[in-house]
N, C-alpha and C. Protein backbone atom coordinates (compact mmCIF):
# COMPACT_ATOMS: atom_id res chain seq x y z
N UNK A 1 -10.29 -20.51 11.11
CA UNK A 1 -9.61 -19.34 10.57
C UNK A 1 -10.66 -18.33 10.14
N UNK A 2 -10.51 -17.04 10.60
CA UNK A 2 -11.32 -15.93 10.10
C UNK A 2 -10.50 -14.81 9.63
N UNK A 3 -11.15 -14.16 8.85
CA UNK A 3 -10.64 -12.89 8.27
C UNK A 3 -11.01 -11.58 8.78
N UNK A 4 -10.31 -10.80 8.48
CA UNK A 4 -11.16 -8.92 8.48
C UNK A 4 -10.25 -7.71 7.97
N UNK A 5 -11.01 -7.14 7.40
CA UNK A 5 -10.48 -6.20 6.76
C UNK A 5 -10.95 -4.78 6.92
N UNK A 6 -9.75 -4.32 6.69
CA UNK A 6 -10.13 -2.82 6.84
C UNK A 6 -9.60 -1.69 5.26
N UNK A 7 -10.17 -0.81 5.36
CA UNK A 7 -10.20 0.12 4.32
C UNK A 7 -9.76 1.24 4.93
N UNK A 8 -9.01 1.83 4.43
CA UNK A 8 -8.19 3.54 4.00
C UNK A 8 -8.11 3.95 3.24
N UNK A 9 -8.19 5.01 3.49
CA UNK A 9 -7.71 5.76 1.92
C UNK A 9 -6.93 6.84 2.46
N UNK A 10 -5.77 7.15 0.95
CA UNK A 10 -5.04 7.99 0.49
C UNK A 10 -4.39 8.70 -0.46
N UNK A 11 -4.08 10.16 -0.58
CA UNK A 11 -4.35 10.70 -2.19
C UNK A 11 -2.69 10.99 -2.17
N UNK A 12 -1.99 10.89 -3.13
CA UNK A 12 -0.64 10.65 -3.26
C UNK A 12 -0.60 10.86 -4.55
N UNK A 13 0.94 11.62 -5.01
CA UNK A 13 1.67 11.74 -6.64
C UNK A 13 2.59 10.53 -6.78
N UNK A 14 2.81 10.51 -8.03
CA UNK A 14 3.85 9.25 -8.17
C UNK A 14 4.26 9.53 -9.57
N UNK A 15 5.56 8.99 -10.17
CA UNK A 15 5.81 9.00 -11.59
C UNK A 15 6.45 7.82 -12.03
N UNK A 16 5.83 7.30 -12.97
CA UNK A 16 6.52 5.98 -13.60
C UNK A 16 7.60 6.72 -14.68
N UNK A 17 9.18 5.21 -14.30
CA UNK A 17 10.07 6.39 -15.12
C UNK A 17 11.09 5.84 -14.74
N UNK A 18 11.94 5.66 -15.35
CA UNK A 18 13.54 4.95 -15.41
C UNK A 18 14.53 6.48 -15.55
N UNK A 19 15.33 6.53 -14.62
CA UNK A 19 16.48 7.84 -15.02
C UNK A 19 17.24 7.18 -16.57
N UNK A 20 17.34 5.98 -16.75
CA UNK A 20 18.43 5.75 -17.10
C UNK A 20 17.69 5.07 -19.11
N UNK A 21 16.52 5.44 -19.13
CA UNK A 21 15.95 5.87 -20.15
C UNK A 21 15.63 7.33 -20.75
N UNK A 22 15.57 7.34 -22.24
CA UNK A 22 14.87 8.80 -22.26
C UNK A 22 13.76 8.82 -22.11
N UNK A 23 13.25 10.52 -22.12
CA UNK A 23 11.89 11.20 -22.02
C UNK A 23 10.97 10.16 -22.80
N UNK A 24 11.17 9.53 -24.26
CA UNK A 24 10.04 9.26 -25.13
C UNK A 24 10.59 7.50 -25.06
N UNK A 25 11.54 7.13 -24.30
CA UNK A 25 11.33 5.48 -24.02
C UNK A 25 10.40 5.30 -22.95
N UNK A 26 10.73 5.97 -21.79
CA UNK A 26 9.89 6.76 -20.90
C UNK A 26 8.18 6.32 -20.73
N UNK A 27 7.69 8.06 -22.01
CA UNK A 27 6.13 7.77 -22.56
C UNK A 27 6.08 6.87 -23.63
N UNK A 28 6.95 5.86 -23.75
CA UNK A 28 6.65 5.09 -24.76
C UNK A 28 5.98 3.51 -23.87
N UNK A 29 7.03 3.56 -22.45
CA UNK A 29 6.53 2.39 -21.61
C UNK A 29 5.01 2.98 -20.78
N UNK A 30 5.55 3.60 -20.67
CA UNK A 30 5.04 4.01 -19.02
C UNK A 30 3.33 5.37 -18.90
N UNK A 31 3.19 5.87 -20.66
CA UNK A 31 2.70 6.63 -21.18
C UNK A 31 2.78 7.88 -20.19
N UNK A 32 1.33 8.45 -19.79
CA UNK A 32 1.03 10.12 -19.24
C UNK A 32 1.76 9.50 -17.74
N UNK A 33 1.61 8.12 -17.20
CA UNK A 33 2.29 8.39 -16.21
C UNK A 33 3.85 8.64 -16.04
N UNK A 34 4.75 8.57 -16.68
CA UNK A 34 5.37 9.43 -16.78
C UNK A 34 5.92 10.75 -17.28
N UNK A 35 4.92 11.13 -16.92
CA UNK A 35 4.66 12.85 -16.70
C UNK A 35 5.34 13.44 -16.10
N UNK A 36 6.98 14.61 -16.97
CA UNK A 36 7.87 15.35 -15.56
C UNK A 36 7.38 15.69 -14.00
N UNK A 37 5.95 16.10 -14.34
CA UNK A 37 5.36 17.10 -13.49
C UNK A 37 4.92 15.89 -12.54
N UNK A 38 4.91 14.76 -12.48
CA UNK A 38 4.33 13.96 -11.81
C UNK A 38 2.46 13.78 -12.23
N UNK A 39 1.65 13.01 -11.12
CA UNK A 39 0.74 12.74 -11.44
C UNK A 39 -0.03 12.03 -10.18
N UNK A 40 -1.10 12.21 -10.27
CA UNK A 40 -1.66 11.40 -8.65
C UNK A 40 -2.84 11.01 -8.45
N UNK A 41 -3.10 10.44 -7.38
CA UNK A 41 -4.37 9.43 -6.92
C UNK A 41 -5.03 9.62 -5.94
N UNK A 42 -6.31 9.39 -5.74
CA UNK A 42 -6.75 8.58 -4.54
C UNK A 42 -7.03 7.77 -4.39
N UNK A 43 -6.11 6.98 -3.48
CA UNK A 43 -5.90 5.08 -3.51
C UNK A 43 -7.14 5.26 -2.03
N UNK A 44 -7.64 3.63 -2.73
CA UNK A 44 -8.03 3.04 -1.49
C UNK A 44 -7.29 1.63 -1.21
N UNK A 45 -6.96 1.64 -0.04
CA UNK A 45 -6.16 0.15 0.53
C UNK A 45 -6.90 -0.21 1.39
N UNK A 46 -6.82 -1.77 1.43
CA UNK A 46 -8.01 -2.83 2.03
C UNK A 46 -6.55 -3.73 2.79
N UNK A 47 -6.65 -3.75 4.07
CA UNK A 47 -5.97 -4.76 4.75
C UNK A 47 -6.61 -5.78 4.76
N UNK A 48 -6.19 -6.85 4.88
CA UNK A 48 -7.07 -7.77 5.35
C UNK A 48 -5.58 -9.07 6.38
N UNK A 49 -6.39 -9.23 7.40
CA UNK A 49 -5.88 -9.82 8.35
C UNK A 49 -6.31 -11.42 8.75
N UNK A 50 -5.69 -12.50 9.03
CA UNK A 50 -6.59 -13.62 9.32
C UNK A 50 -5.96 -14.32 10.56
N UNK A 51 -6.59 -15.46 10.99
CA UNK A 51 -6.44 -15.88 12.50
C UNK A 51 -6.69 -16.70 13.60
N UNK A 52 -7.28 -16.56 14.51
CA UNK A 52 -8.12 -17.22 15.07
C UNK A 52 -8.74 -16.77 16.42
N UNK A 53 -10.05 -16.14 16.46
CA UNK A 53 -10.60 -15.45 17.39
C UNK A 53 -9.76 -15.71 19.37
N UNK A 54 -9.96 -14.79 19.73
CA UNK A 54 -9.68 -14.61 21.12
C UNK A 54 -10.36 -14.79 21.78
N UNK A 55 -10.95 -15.91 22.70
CA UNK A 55 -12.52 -16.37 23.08
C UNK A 55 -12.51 -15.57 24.53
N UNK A 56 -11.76 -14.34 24.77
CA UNK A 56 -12.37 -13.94 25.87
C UNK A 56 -12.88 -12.58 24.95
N UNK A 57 -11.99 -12.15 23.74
CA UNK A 57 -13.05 -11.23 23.21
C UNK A 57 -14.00 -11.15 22.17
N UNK A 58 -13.89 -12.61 21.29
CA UNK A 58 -14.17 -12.40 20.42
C UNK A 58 -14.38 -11.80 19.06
N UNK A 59 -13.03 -11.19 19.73
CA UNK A 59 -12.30 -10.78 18.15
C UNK A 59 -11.03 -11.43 17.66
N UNK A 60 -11.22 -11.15 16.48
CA UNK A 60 -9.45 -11.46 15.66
C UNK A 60 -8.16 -10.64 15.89
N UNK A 61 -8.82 -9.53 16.01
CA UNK A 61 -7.93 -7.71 16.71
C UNK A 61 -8.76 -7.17 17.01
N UNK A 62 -8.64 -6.30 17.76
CA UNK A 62 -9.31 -4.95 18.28
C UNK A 62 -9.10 -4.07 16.76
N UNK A 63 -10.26 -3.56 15.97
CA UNK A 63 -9.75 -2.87 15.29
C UNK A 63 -9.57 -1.94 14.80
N UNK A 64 -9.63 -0.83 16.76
CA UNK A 64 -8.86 0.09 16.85
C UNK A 64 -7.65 -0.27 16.75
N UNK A 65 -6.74 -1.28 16.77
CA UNK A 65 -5.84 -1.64 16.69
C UNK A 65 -4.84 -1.54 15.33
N UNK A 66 -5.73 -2.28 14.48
CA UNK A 66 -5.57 -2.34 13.15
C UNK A 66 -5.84 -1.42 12.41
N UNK A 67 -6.33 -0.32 12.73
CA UNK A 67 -6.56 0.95 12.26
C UNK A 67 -5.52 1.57 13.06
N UNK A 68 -4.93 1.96 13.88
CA UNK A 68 -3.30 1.93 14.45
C UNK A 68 -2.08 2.03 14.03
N UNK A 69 -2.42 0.45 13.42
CA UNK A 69 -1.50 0.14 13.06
C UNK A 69 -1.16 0.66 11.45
N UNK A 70 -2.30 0.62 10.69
CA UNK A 70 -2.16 1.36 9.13
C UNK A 70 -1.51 3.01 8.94
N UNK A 71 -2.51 2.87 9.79
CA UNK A 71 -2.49 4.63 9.65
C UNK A 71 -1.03 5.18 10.49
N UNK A 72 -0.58 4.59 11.64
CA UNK A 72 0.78 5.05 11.68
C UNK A 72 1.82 4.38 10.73
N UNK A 73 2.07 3.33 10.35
CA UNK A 73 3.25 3.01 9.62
C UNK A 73 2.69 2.66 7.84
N UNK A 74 1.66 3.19 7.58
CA UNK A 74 1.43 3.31 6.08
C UNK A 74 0.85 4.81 5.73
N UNK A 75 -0.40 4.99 6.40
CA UNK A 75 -1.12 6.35 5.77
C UNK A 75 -0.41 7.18 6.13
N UNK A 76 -0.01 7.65 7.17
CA UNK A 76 0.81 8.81 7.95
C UNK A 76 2.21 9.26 6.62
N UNK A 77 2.43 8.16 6.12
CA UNK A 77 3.67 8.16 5.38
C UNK A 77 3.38 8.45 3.58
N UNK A 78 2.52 7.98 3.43
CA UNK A 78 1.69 8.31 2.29
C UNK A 78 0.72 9.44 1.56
N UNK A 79 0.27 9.95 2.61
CA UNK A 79 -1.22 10.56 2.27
C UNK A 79 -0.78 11.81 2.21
N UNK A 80 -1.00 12.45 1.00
CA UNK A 80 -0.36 13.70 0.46
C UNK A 80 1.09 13.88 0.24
N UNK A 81 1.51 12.84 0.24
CA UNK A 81 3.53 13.26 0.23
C UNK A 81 3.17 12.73 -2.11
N UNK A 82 4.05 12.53 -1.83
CA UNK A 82 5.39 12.40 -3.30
C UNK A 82 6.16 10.79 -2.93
N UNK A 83 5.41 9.72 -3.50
CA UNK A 83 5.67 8.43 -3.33
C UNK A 83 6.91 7.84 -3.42
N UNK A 84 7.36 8.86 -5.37
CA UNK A 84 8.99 8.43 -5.13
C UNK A 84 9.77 9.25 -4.25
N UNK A 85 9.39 10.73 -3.80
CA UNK A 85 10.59 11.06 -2.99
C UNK A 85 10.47 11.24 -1.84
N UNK A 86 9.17 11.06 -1.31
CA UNK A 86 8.98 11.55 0.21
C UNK A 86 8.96 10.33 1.31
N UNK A 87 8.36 8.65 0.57
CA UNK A 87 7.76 7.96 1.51
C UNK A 87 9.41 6.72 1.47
N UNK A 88 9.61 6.75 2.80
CA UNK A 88 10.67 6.34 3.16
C UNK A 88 10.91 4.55 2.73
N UNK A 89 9.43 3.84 2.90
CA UNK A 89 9.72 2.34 2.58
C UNK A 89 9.16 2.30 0.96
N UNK A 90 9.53 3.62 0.13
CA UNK A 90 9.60 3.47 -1.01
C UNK A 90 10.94 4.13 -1.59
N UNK A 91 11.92 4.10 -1.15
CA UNK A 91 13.27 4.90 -1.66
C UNK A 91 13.97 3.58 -2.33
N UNK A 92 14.29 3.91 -3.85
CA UNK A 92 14.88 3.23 -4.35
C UNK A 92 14.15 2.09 -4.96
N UNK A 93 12.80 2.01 -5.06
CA UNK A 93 11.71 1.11 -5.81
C UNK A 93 10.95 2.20 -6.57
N UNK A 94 10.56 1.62 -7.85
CA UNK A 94 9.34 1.96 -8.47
C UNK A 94 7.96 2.06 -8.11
N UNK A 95 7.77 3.16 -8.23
CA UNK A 95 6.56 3.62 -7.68
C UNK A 95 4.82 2.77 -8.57
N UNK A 96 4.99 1.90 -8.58
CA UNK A 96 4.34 1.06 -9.88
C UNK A 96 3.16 0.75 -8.17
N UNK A 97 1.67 0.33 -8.79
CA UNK A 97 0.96 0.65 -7.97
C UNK A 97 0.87 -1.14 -7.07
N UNK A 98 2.01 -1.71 -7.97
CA UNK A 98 2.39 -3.22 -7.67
C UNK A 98 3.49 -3.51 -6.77
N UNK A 99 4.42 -2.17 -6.89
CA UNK A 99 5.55 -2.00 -6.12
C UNK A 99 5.07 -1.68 -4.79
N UNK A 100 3.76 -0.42 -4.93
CA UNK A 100 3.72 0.34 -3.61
C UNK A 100 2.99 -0.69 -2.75
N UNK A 101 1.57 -1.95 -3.49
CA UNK A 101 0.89 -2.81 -2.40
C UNK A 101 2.51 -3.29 -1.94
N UNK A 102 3.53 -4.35 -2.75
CA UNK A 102 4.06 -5.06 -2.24
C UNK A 102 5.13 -4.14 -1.14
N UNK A 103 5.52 -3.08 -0.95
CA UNK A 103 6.10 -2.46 -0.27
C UNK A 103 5.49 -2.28 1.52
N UNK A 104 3.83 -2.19 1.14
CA UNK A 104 2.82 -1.86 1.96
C UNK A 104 2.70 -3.28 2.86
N UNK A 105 2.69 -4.51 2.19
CA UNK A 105 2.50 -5.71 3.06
C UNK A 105 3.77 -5.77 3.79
N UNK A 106 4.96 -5.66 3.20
CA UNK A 106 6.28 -5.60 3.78
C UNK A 106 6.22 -4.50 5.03
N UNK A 107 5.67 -3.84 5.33
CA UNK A 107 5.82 -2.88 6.13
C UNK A 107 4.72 -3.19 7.51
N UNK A 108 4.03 -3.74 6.97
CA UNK A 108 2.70 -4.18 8.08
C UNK A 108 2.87 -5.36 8.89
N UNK A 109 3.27 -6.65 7.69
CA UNK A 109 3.73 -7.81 8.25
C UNK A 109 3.65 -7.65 9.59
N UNK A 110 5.29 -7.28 9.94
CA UNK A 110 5.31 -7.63 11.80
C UNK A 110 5.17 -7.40 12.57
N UNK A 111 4.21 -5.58 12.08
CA UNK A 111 3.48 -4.95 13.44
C UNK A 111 1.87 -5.95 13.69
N UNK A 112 1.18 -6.66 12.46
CA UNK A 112 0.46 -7.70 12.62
C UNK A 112 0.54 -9.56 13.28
N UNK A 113 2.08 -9.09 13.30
CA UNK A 113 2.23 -10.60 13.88
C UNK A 113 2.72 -10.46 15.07
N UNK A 114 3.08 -9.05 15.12
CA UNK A 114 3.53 -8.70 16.87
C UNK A 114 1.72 -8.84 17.31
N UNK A 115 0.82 -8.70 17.16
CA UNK A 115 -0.53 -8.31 17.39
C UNK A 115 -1.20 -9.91 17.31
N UNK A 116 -0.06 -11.13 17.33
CA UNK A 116 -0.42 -12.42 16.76
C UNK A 116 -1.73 -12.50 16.21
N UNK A 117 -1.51 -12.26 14.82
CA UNK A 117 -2.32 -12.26 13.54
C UNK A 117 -1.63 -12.31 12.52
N UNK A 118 -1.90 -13.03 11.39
CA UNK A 118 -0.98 -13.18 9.90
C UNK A 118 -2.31 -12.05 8.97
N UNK A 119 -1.29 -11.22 8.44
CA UNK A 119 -1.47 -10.29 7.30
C UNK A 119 -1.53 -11.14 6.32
N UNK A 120 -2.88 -11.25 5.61
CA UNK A 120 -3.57 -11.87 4.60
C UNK A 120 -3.10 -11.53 3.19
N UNK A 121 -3.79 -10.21 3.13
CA UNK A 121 -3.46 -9.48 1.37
C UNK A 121 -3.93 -7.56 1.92
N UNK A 122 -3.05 -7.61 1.27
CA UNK A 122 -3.49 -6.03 0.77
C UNK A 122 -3.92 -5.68 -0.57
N UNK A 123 -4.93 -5.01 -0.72
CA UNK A 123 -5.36 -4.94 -2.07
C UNK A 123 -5.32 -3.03 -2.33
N UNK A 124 -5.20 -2.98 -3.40
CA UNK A 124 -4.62 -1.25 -3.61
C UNK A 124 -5.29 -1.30 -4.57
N UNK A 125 -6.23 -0.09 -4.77
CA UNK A 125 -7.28 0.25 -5.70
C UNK A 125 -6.11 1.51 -6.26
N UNK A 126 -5.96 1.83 -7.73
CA UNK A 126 -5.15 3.40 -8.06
C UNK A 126 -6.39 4.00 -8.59
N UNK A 127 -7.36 3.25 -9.20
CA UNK A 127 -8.68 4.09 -9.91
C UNK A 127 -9.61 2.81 -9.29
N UNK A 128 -10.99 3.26 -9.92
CA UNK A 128 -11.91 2.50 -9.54
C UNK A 128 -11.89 1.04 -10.39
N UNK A 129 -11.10 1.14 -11.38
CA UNK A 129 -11.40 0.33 -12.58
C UNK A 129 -9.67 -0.65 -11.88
N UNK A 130 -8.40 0.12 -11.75
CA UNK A 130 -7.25 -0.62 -11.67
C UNK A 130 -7.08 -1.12 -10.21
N UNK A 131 -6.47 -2.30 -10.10
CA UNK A 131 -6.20 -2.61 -8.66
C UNK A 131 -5.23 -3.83 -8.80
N UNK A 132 -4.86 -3.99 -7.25
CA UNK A 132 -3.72 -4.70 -7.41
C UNK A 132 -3.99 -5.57 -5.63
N UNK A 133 -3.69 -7.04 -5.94
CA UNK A 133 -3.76 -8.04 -4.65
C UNK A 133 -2.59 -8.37 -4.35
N UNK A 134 -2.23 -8.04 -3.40
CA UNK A 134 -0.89 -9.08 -3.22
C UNK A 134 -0.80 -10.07 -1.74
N UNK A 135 -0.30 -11.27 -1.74
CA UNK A 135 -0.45 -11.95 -0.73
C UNK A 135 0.88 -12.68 -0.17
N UNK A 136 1.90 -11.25 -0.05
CA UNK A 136 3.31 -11.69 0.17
C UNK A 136 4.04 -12.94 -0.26
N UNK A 137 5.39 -12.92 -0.02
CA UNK A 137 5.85 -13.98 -1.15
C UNK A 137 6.84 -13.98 -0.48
């Protein structure tokens, strides 16, 4: 079994925030990030893929492939939009930077296993300091 990973990045708004709380239960959970005005990032996301090499190429993927595959059904959808209202495999979830990895593996999954390879973890950086692993469930 081998691994590989790849890195993207993308700069995106988001607001933490319940409709069905007020303004100051709100900044009382969720603090500046829920901010009316919204608020935003530049994430870096780390795929990581695992497997078992292809002995006529010696790879795990081509990864022009895997760069393909991110960037049309994650970055394309992400990068500069409005997380809660613009990006489609986030309608109706919290934009929490735990929601968006686990949303992100859900979305990759079976264009990686159409590519026979199992999607490992995605890891989502929101700052340099916060980050988040997830390894589907």
């Amino acid at each position: 079994m081998i691994y590989i990973t790849r890195r993207e990045r993308f700069s995106a708004a988001h607001k933490l925030y319940r409709e069905d709380w007020s303004q100051e239960q709100n900044e009382a959970v969720f603090g500046n990030c829920s901010n009316p005005n919204w608020h935003g990032h530049n994430y870096e996301l780390f795929v990581t893929v695992k497997g078992e090499l292809d002995p006529e190429t010696g790879f795990l993927i081509d990864l022009k492939k895997m760069k393909q595959i991110i960037l049309q059904h994650v970055i394309s959808k992400l990068d500069h939009r409005n997380i809660n209202l613009d990006v489609d495999f986030m309608q109706g979830k919290r934009a929490s930077t735990e929601v968006i990895a686990m949303a992100i593996f859900d979305v990759l999954r079976p264009h990686f296993e159409a590519e026979n390879v199992q999607l490992h973890a995605v890891k989502l950086y929101e700052t340099e300091n916060n980050f988040v692993e997830y390894f589907g469930g």
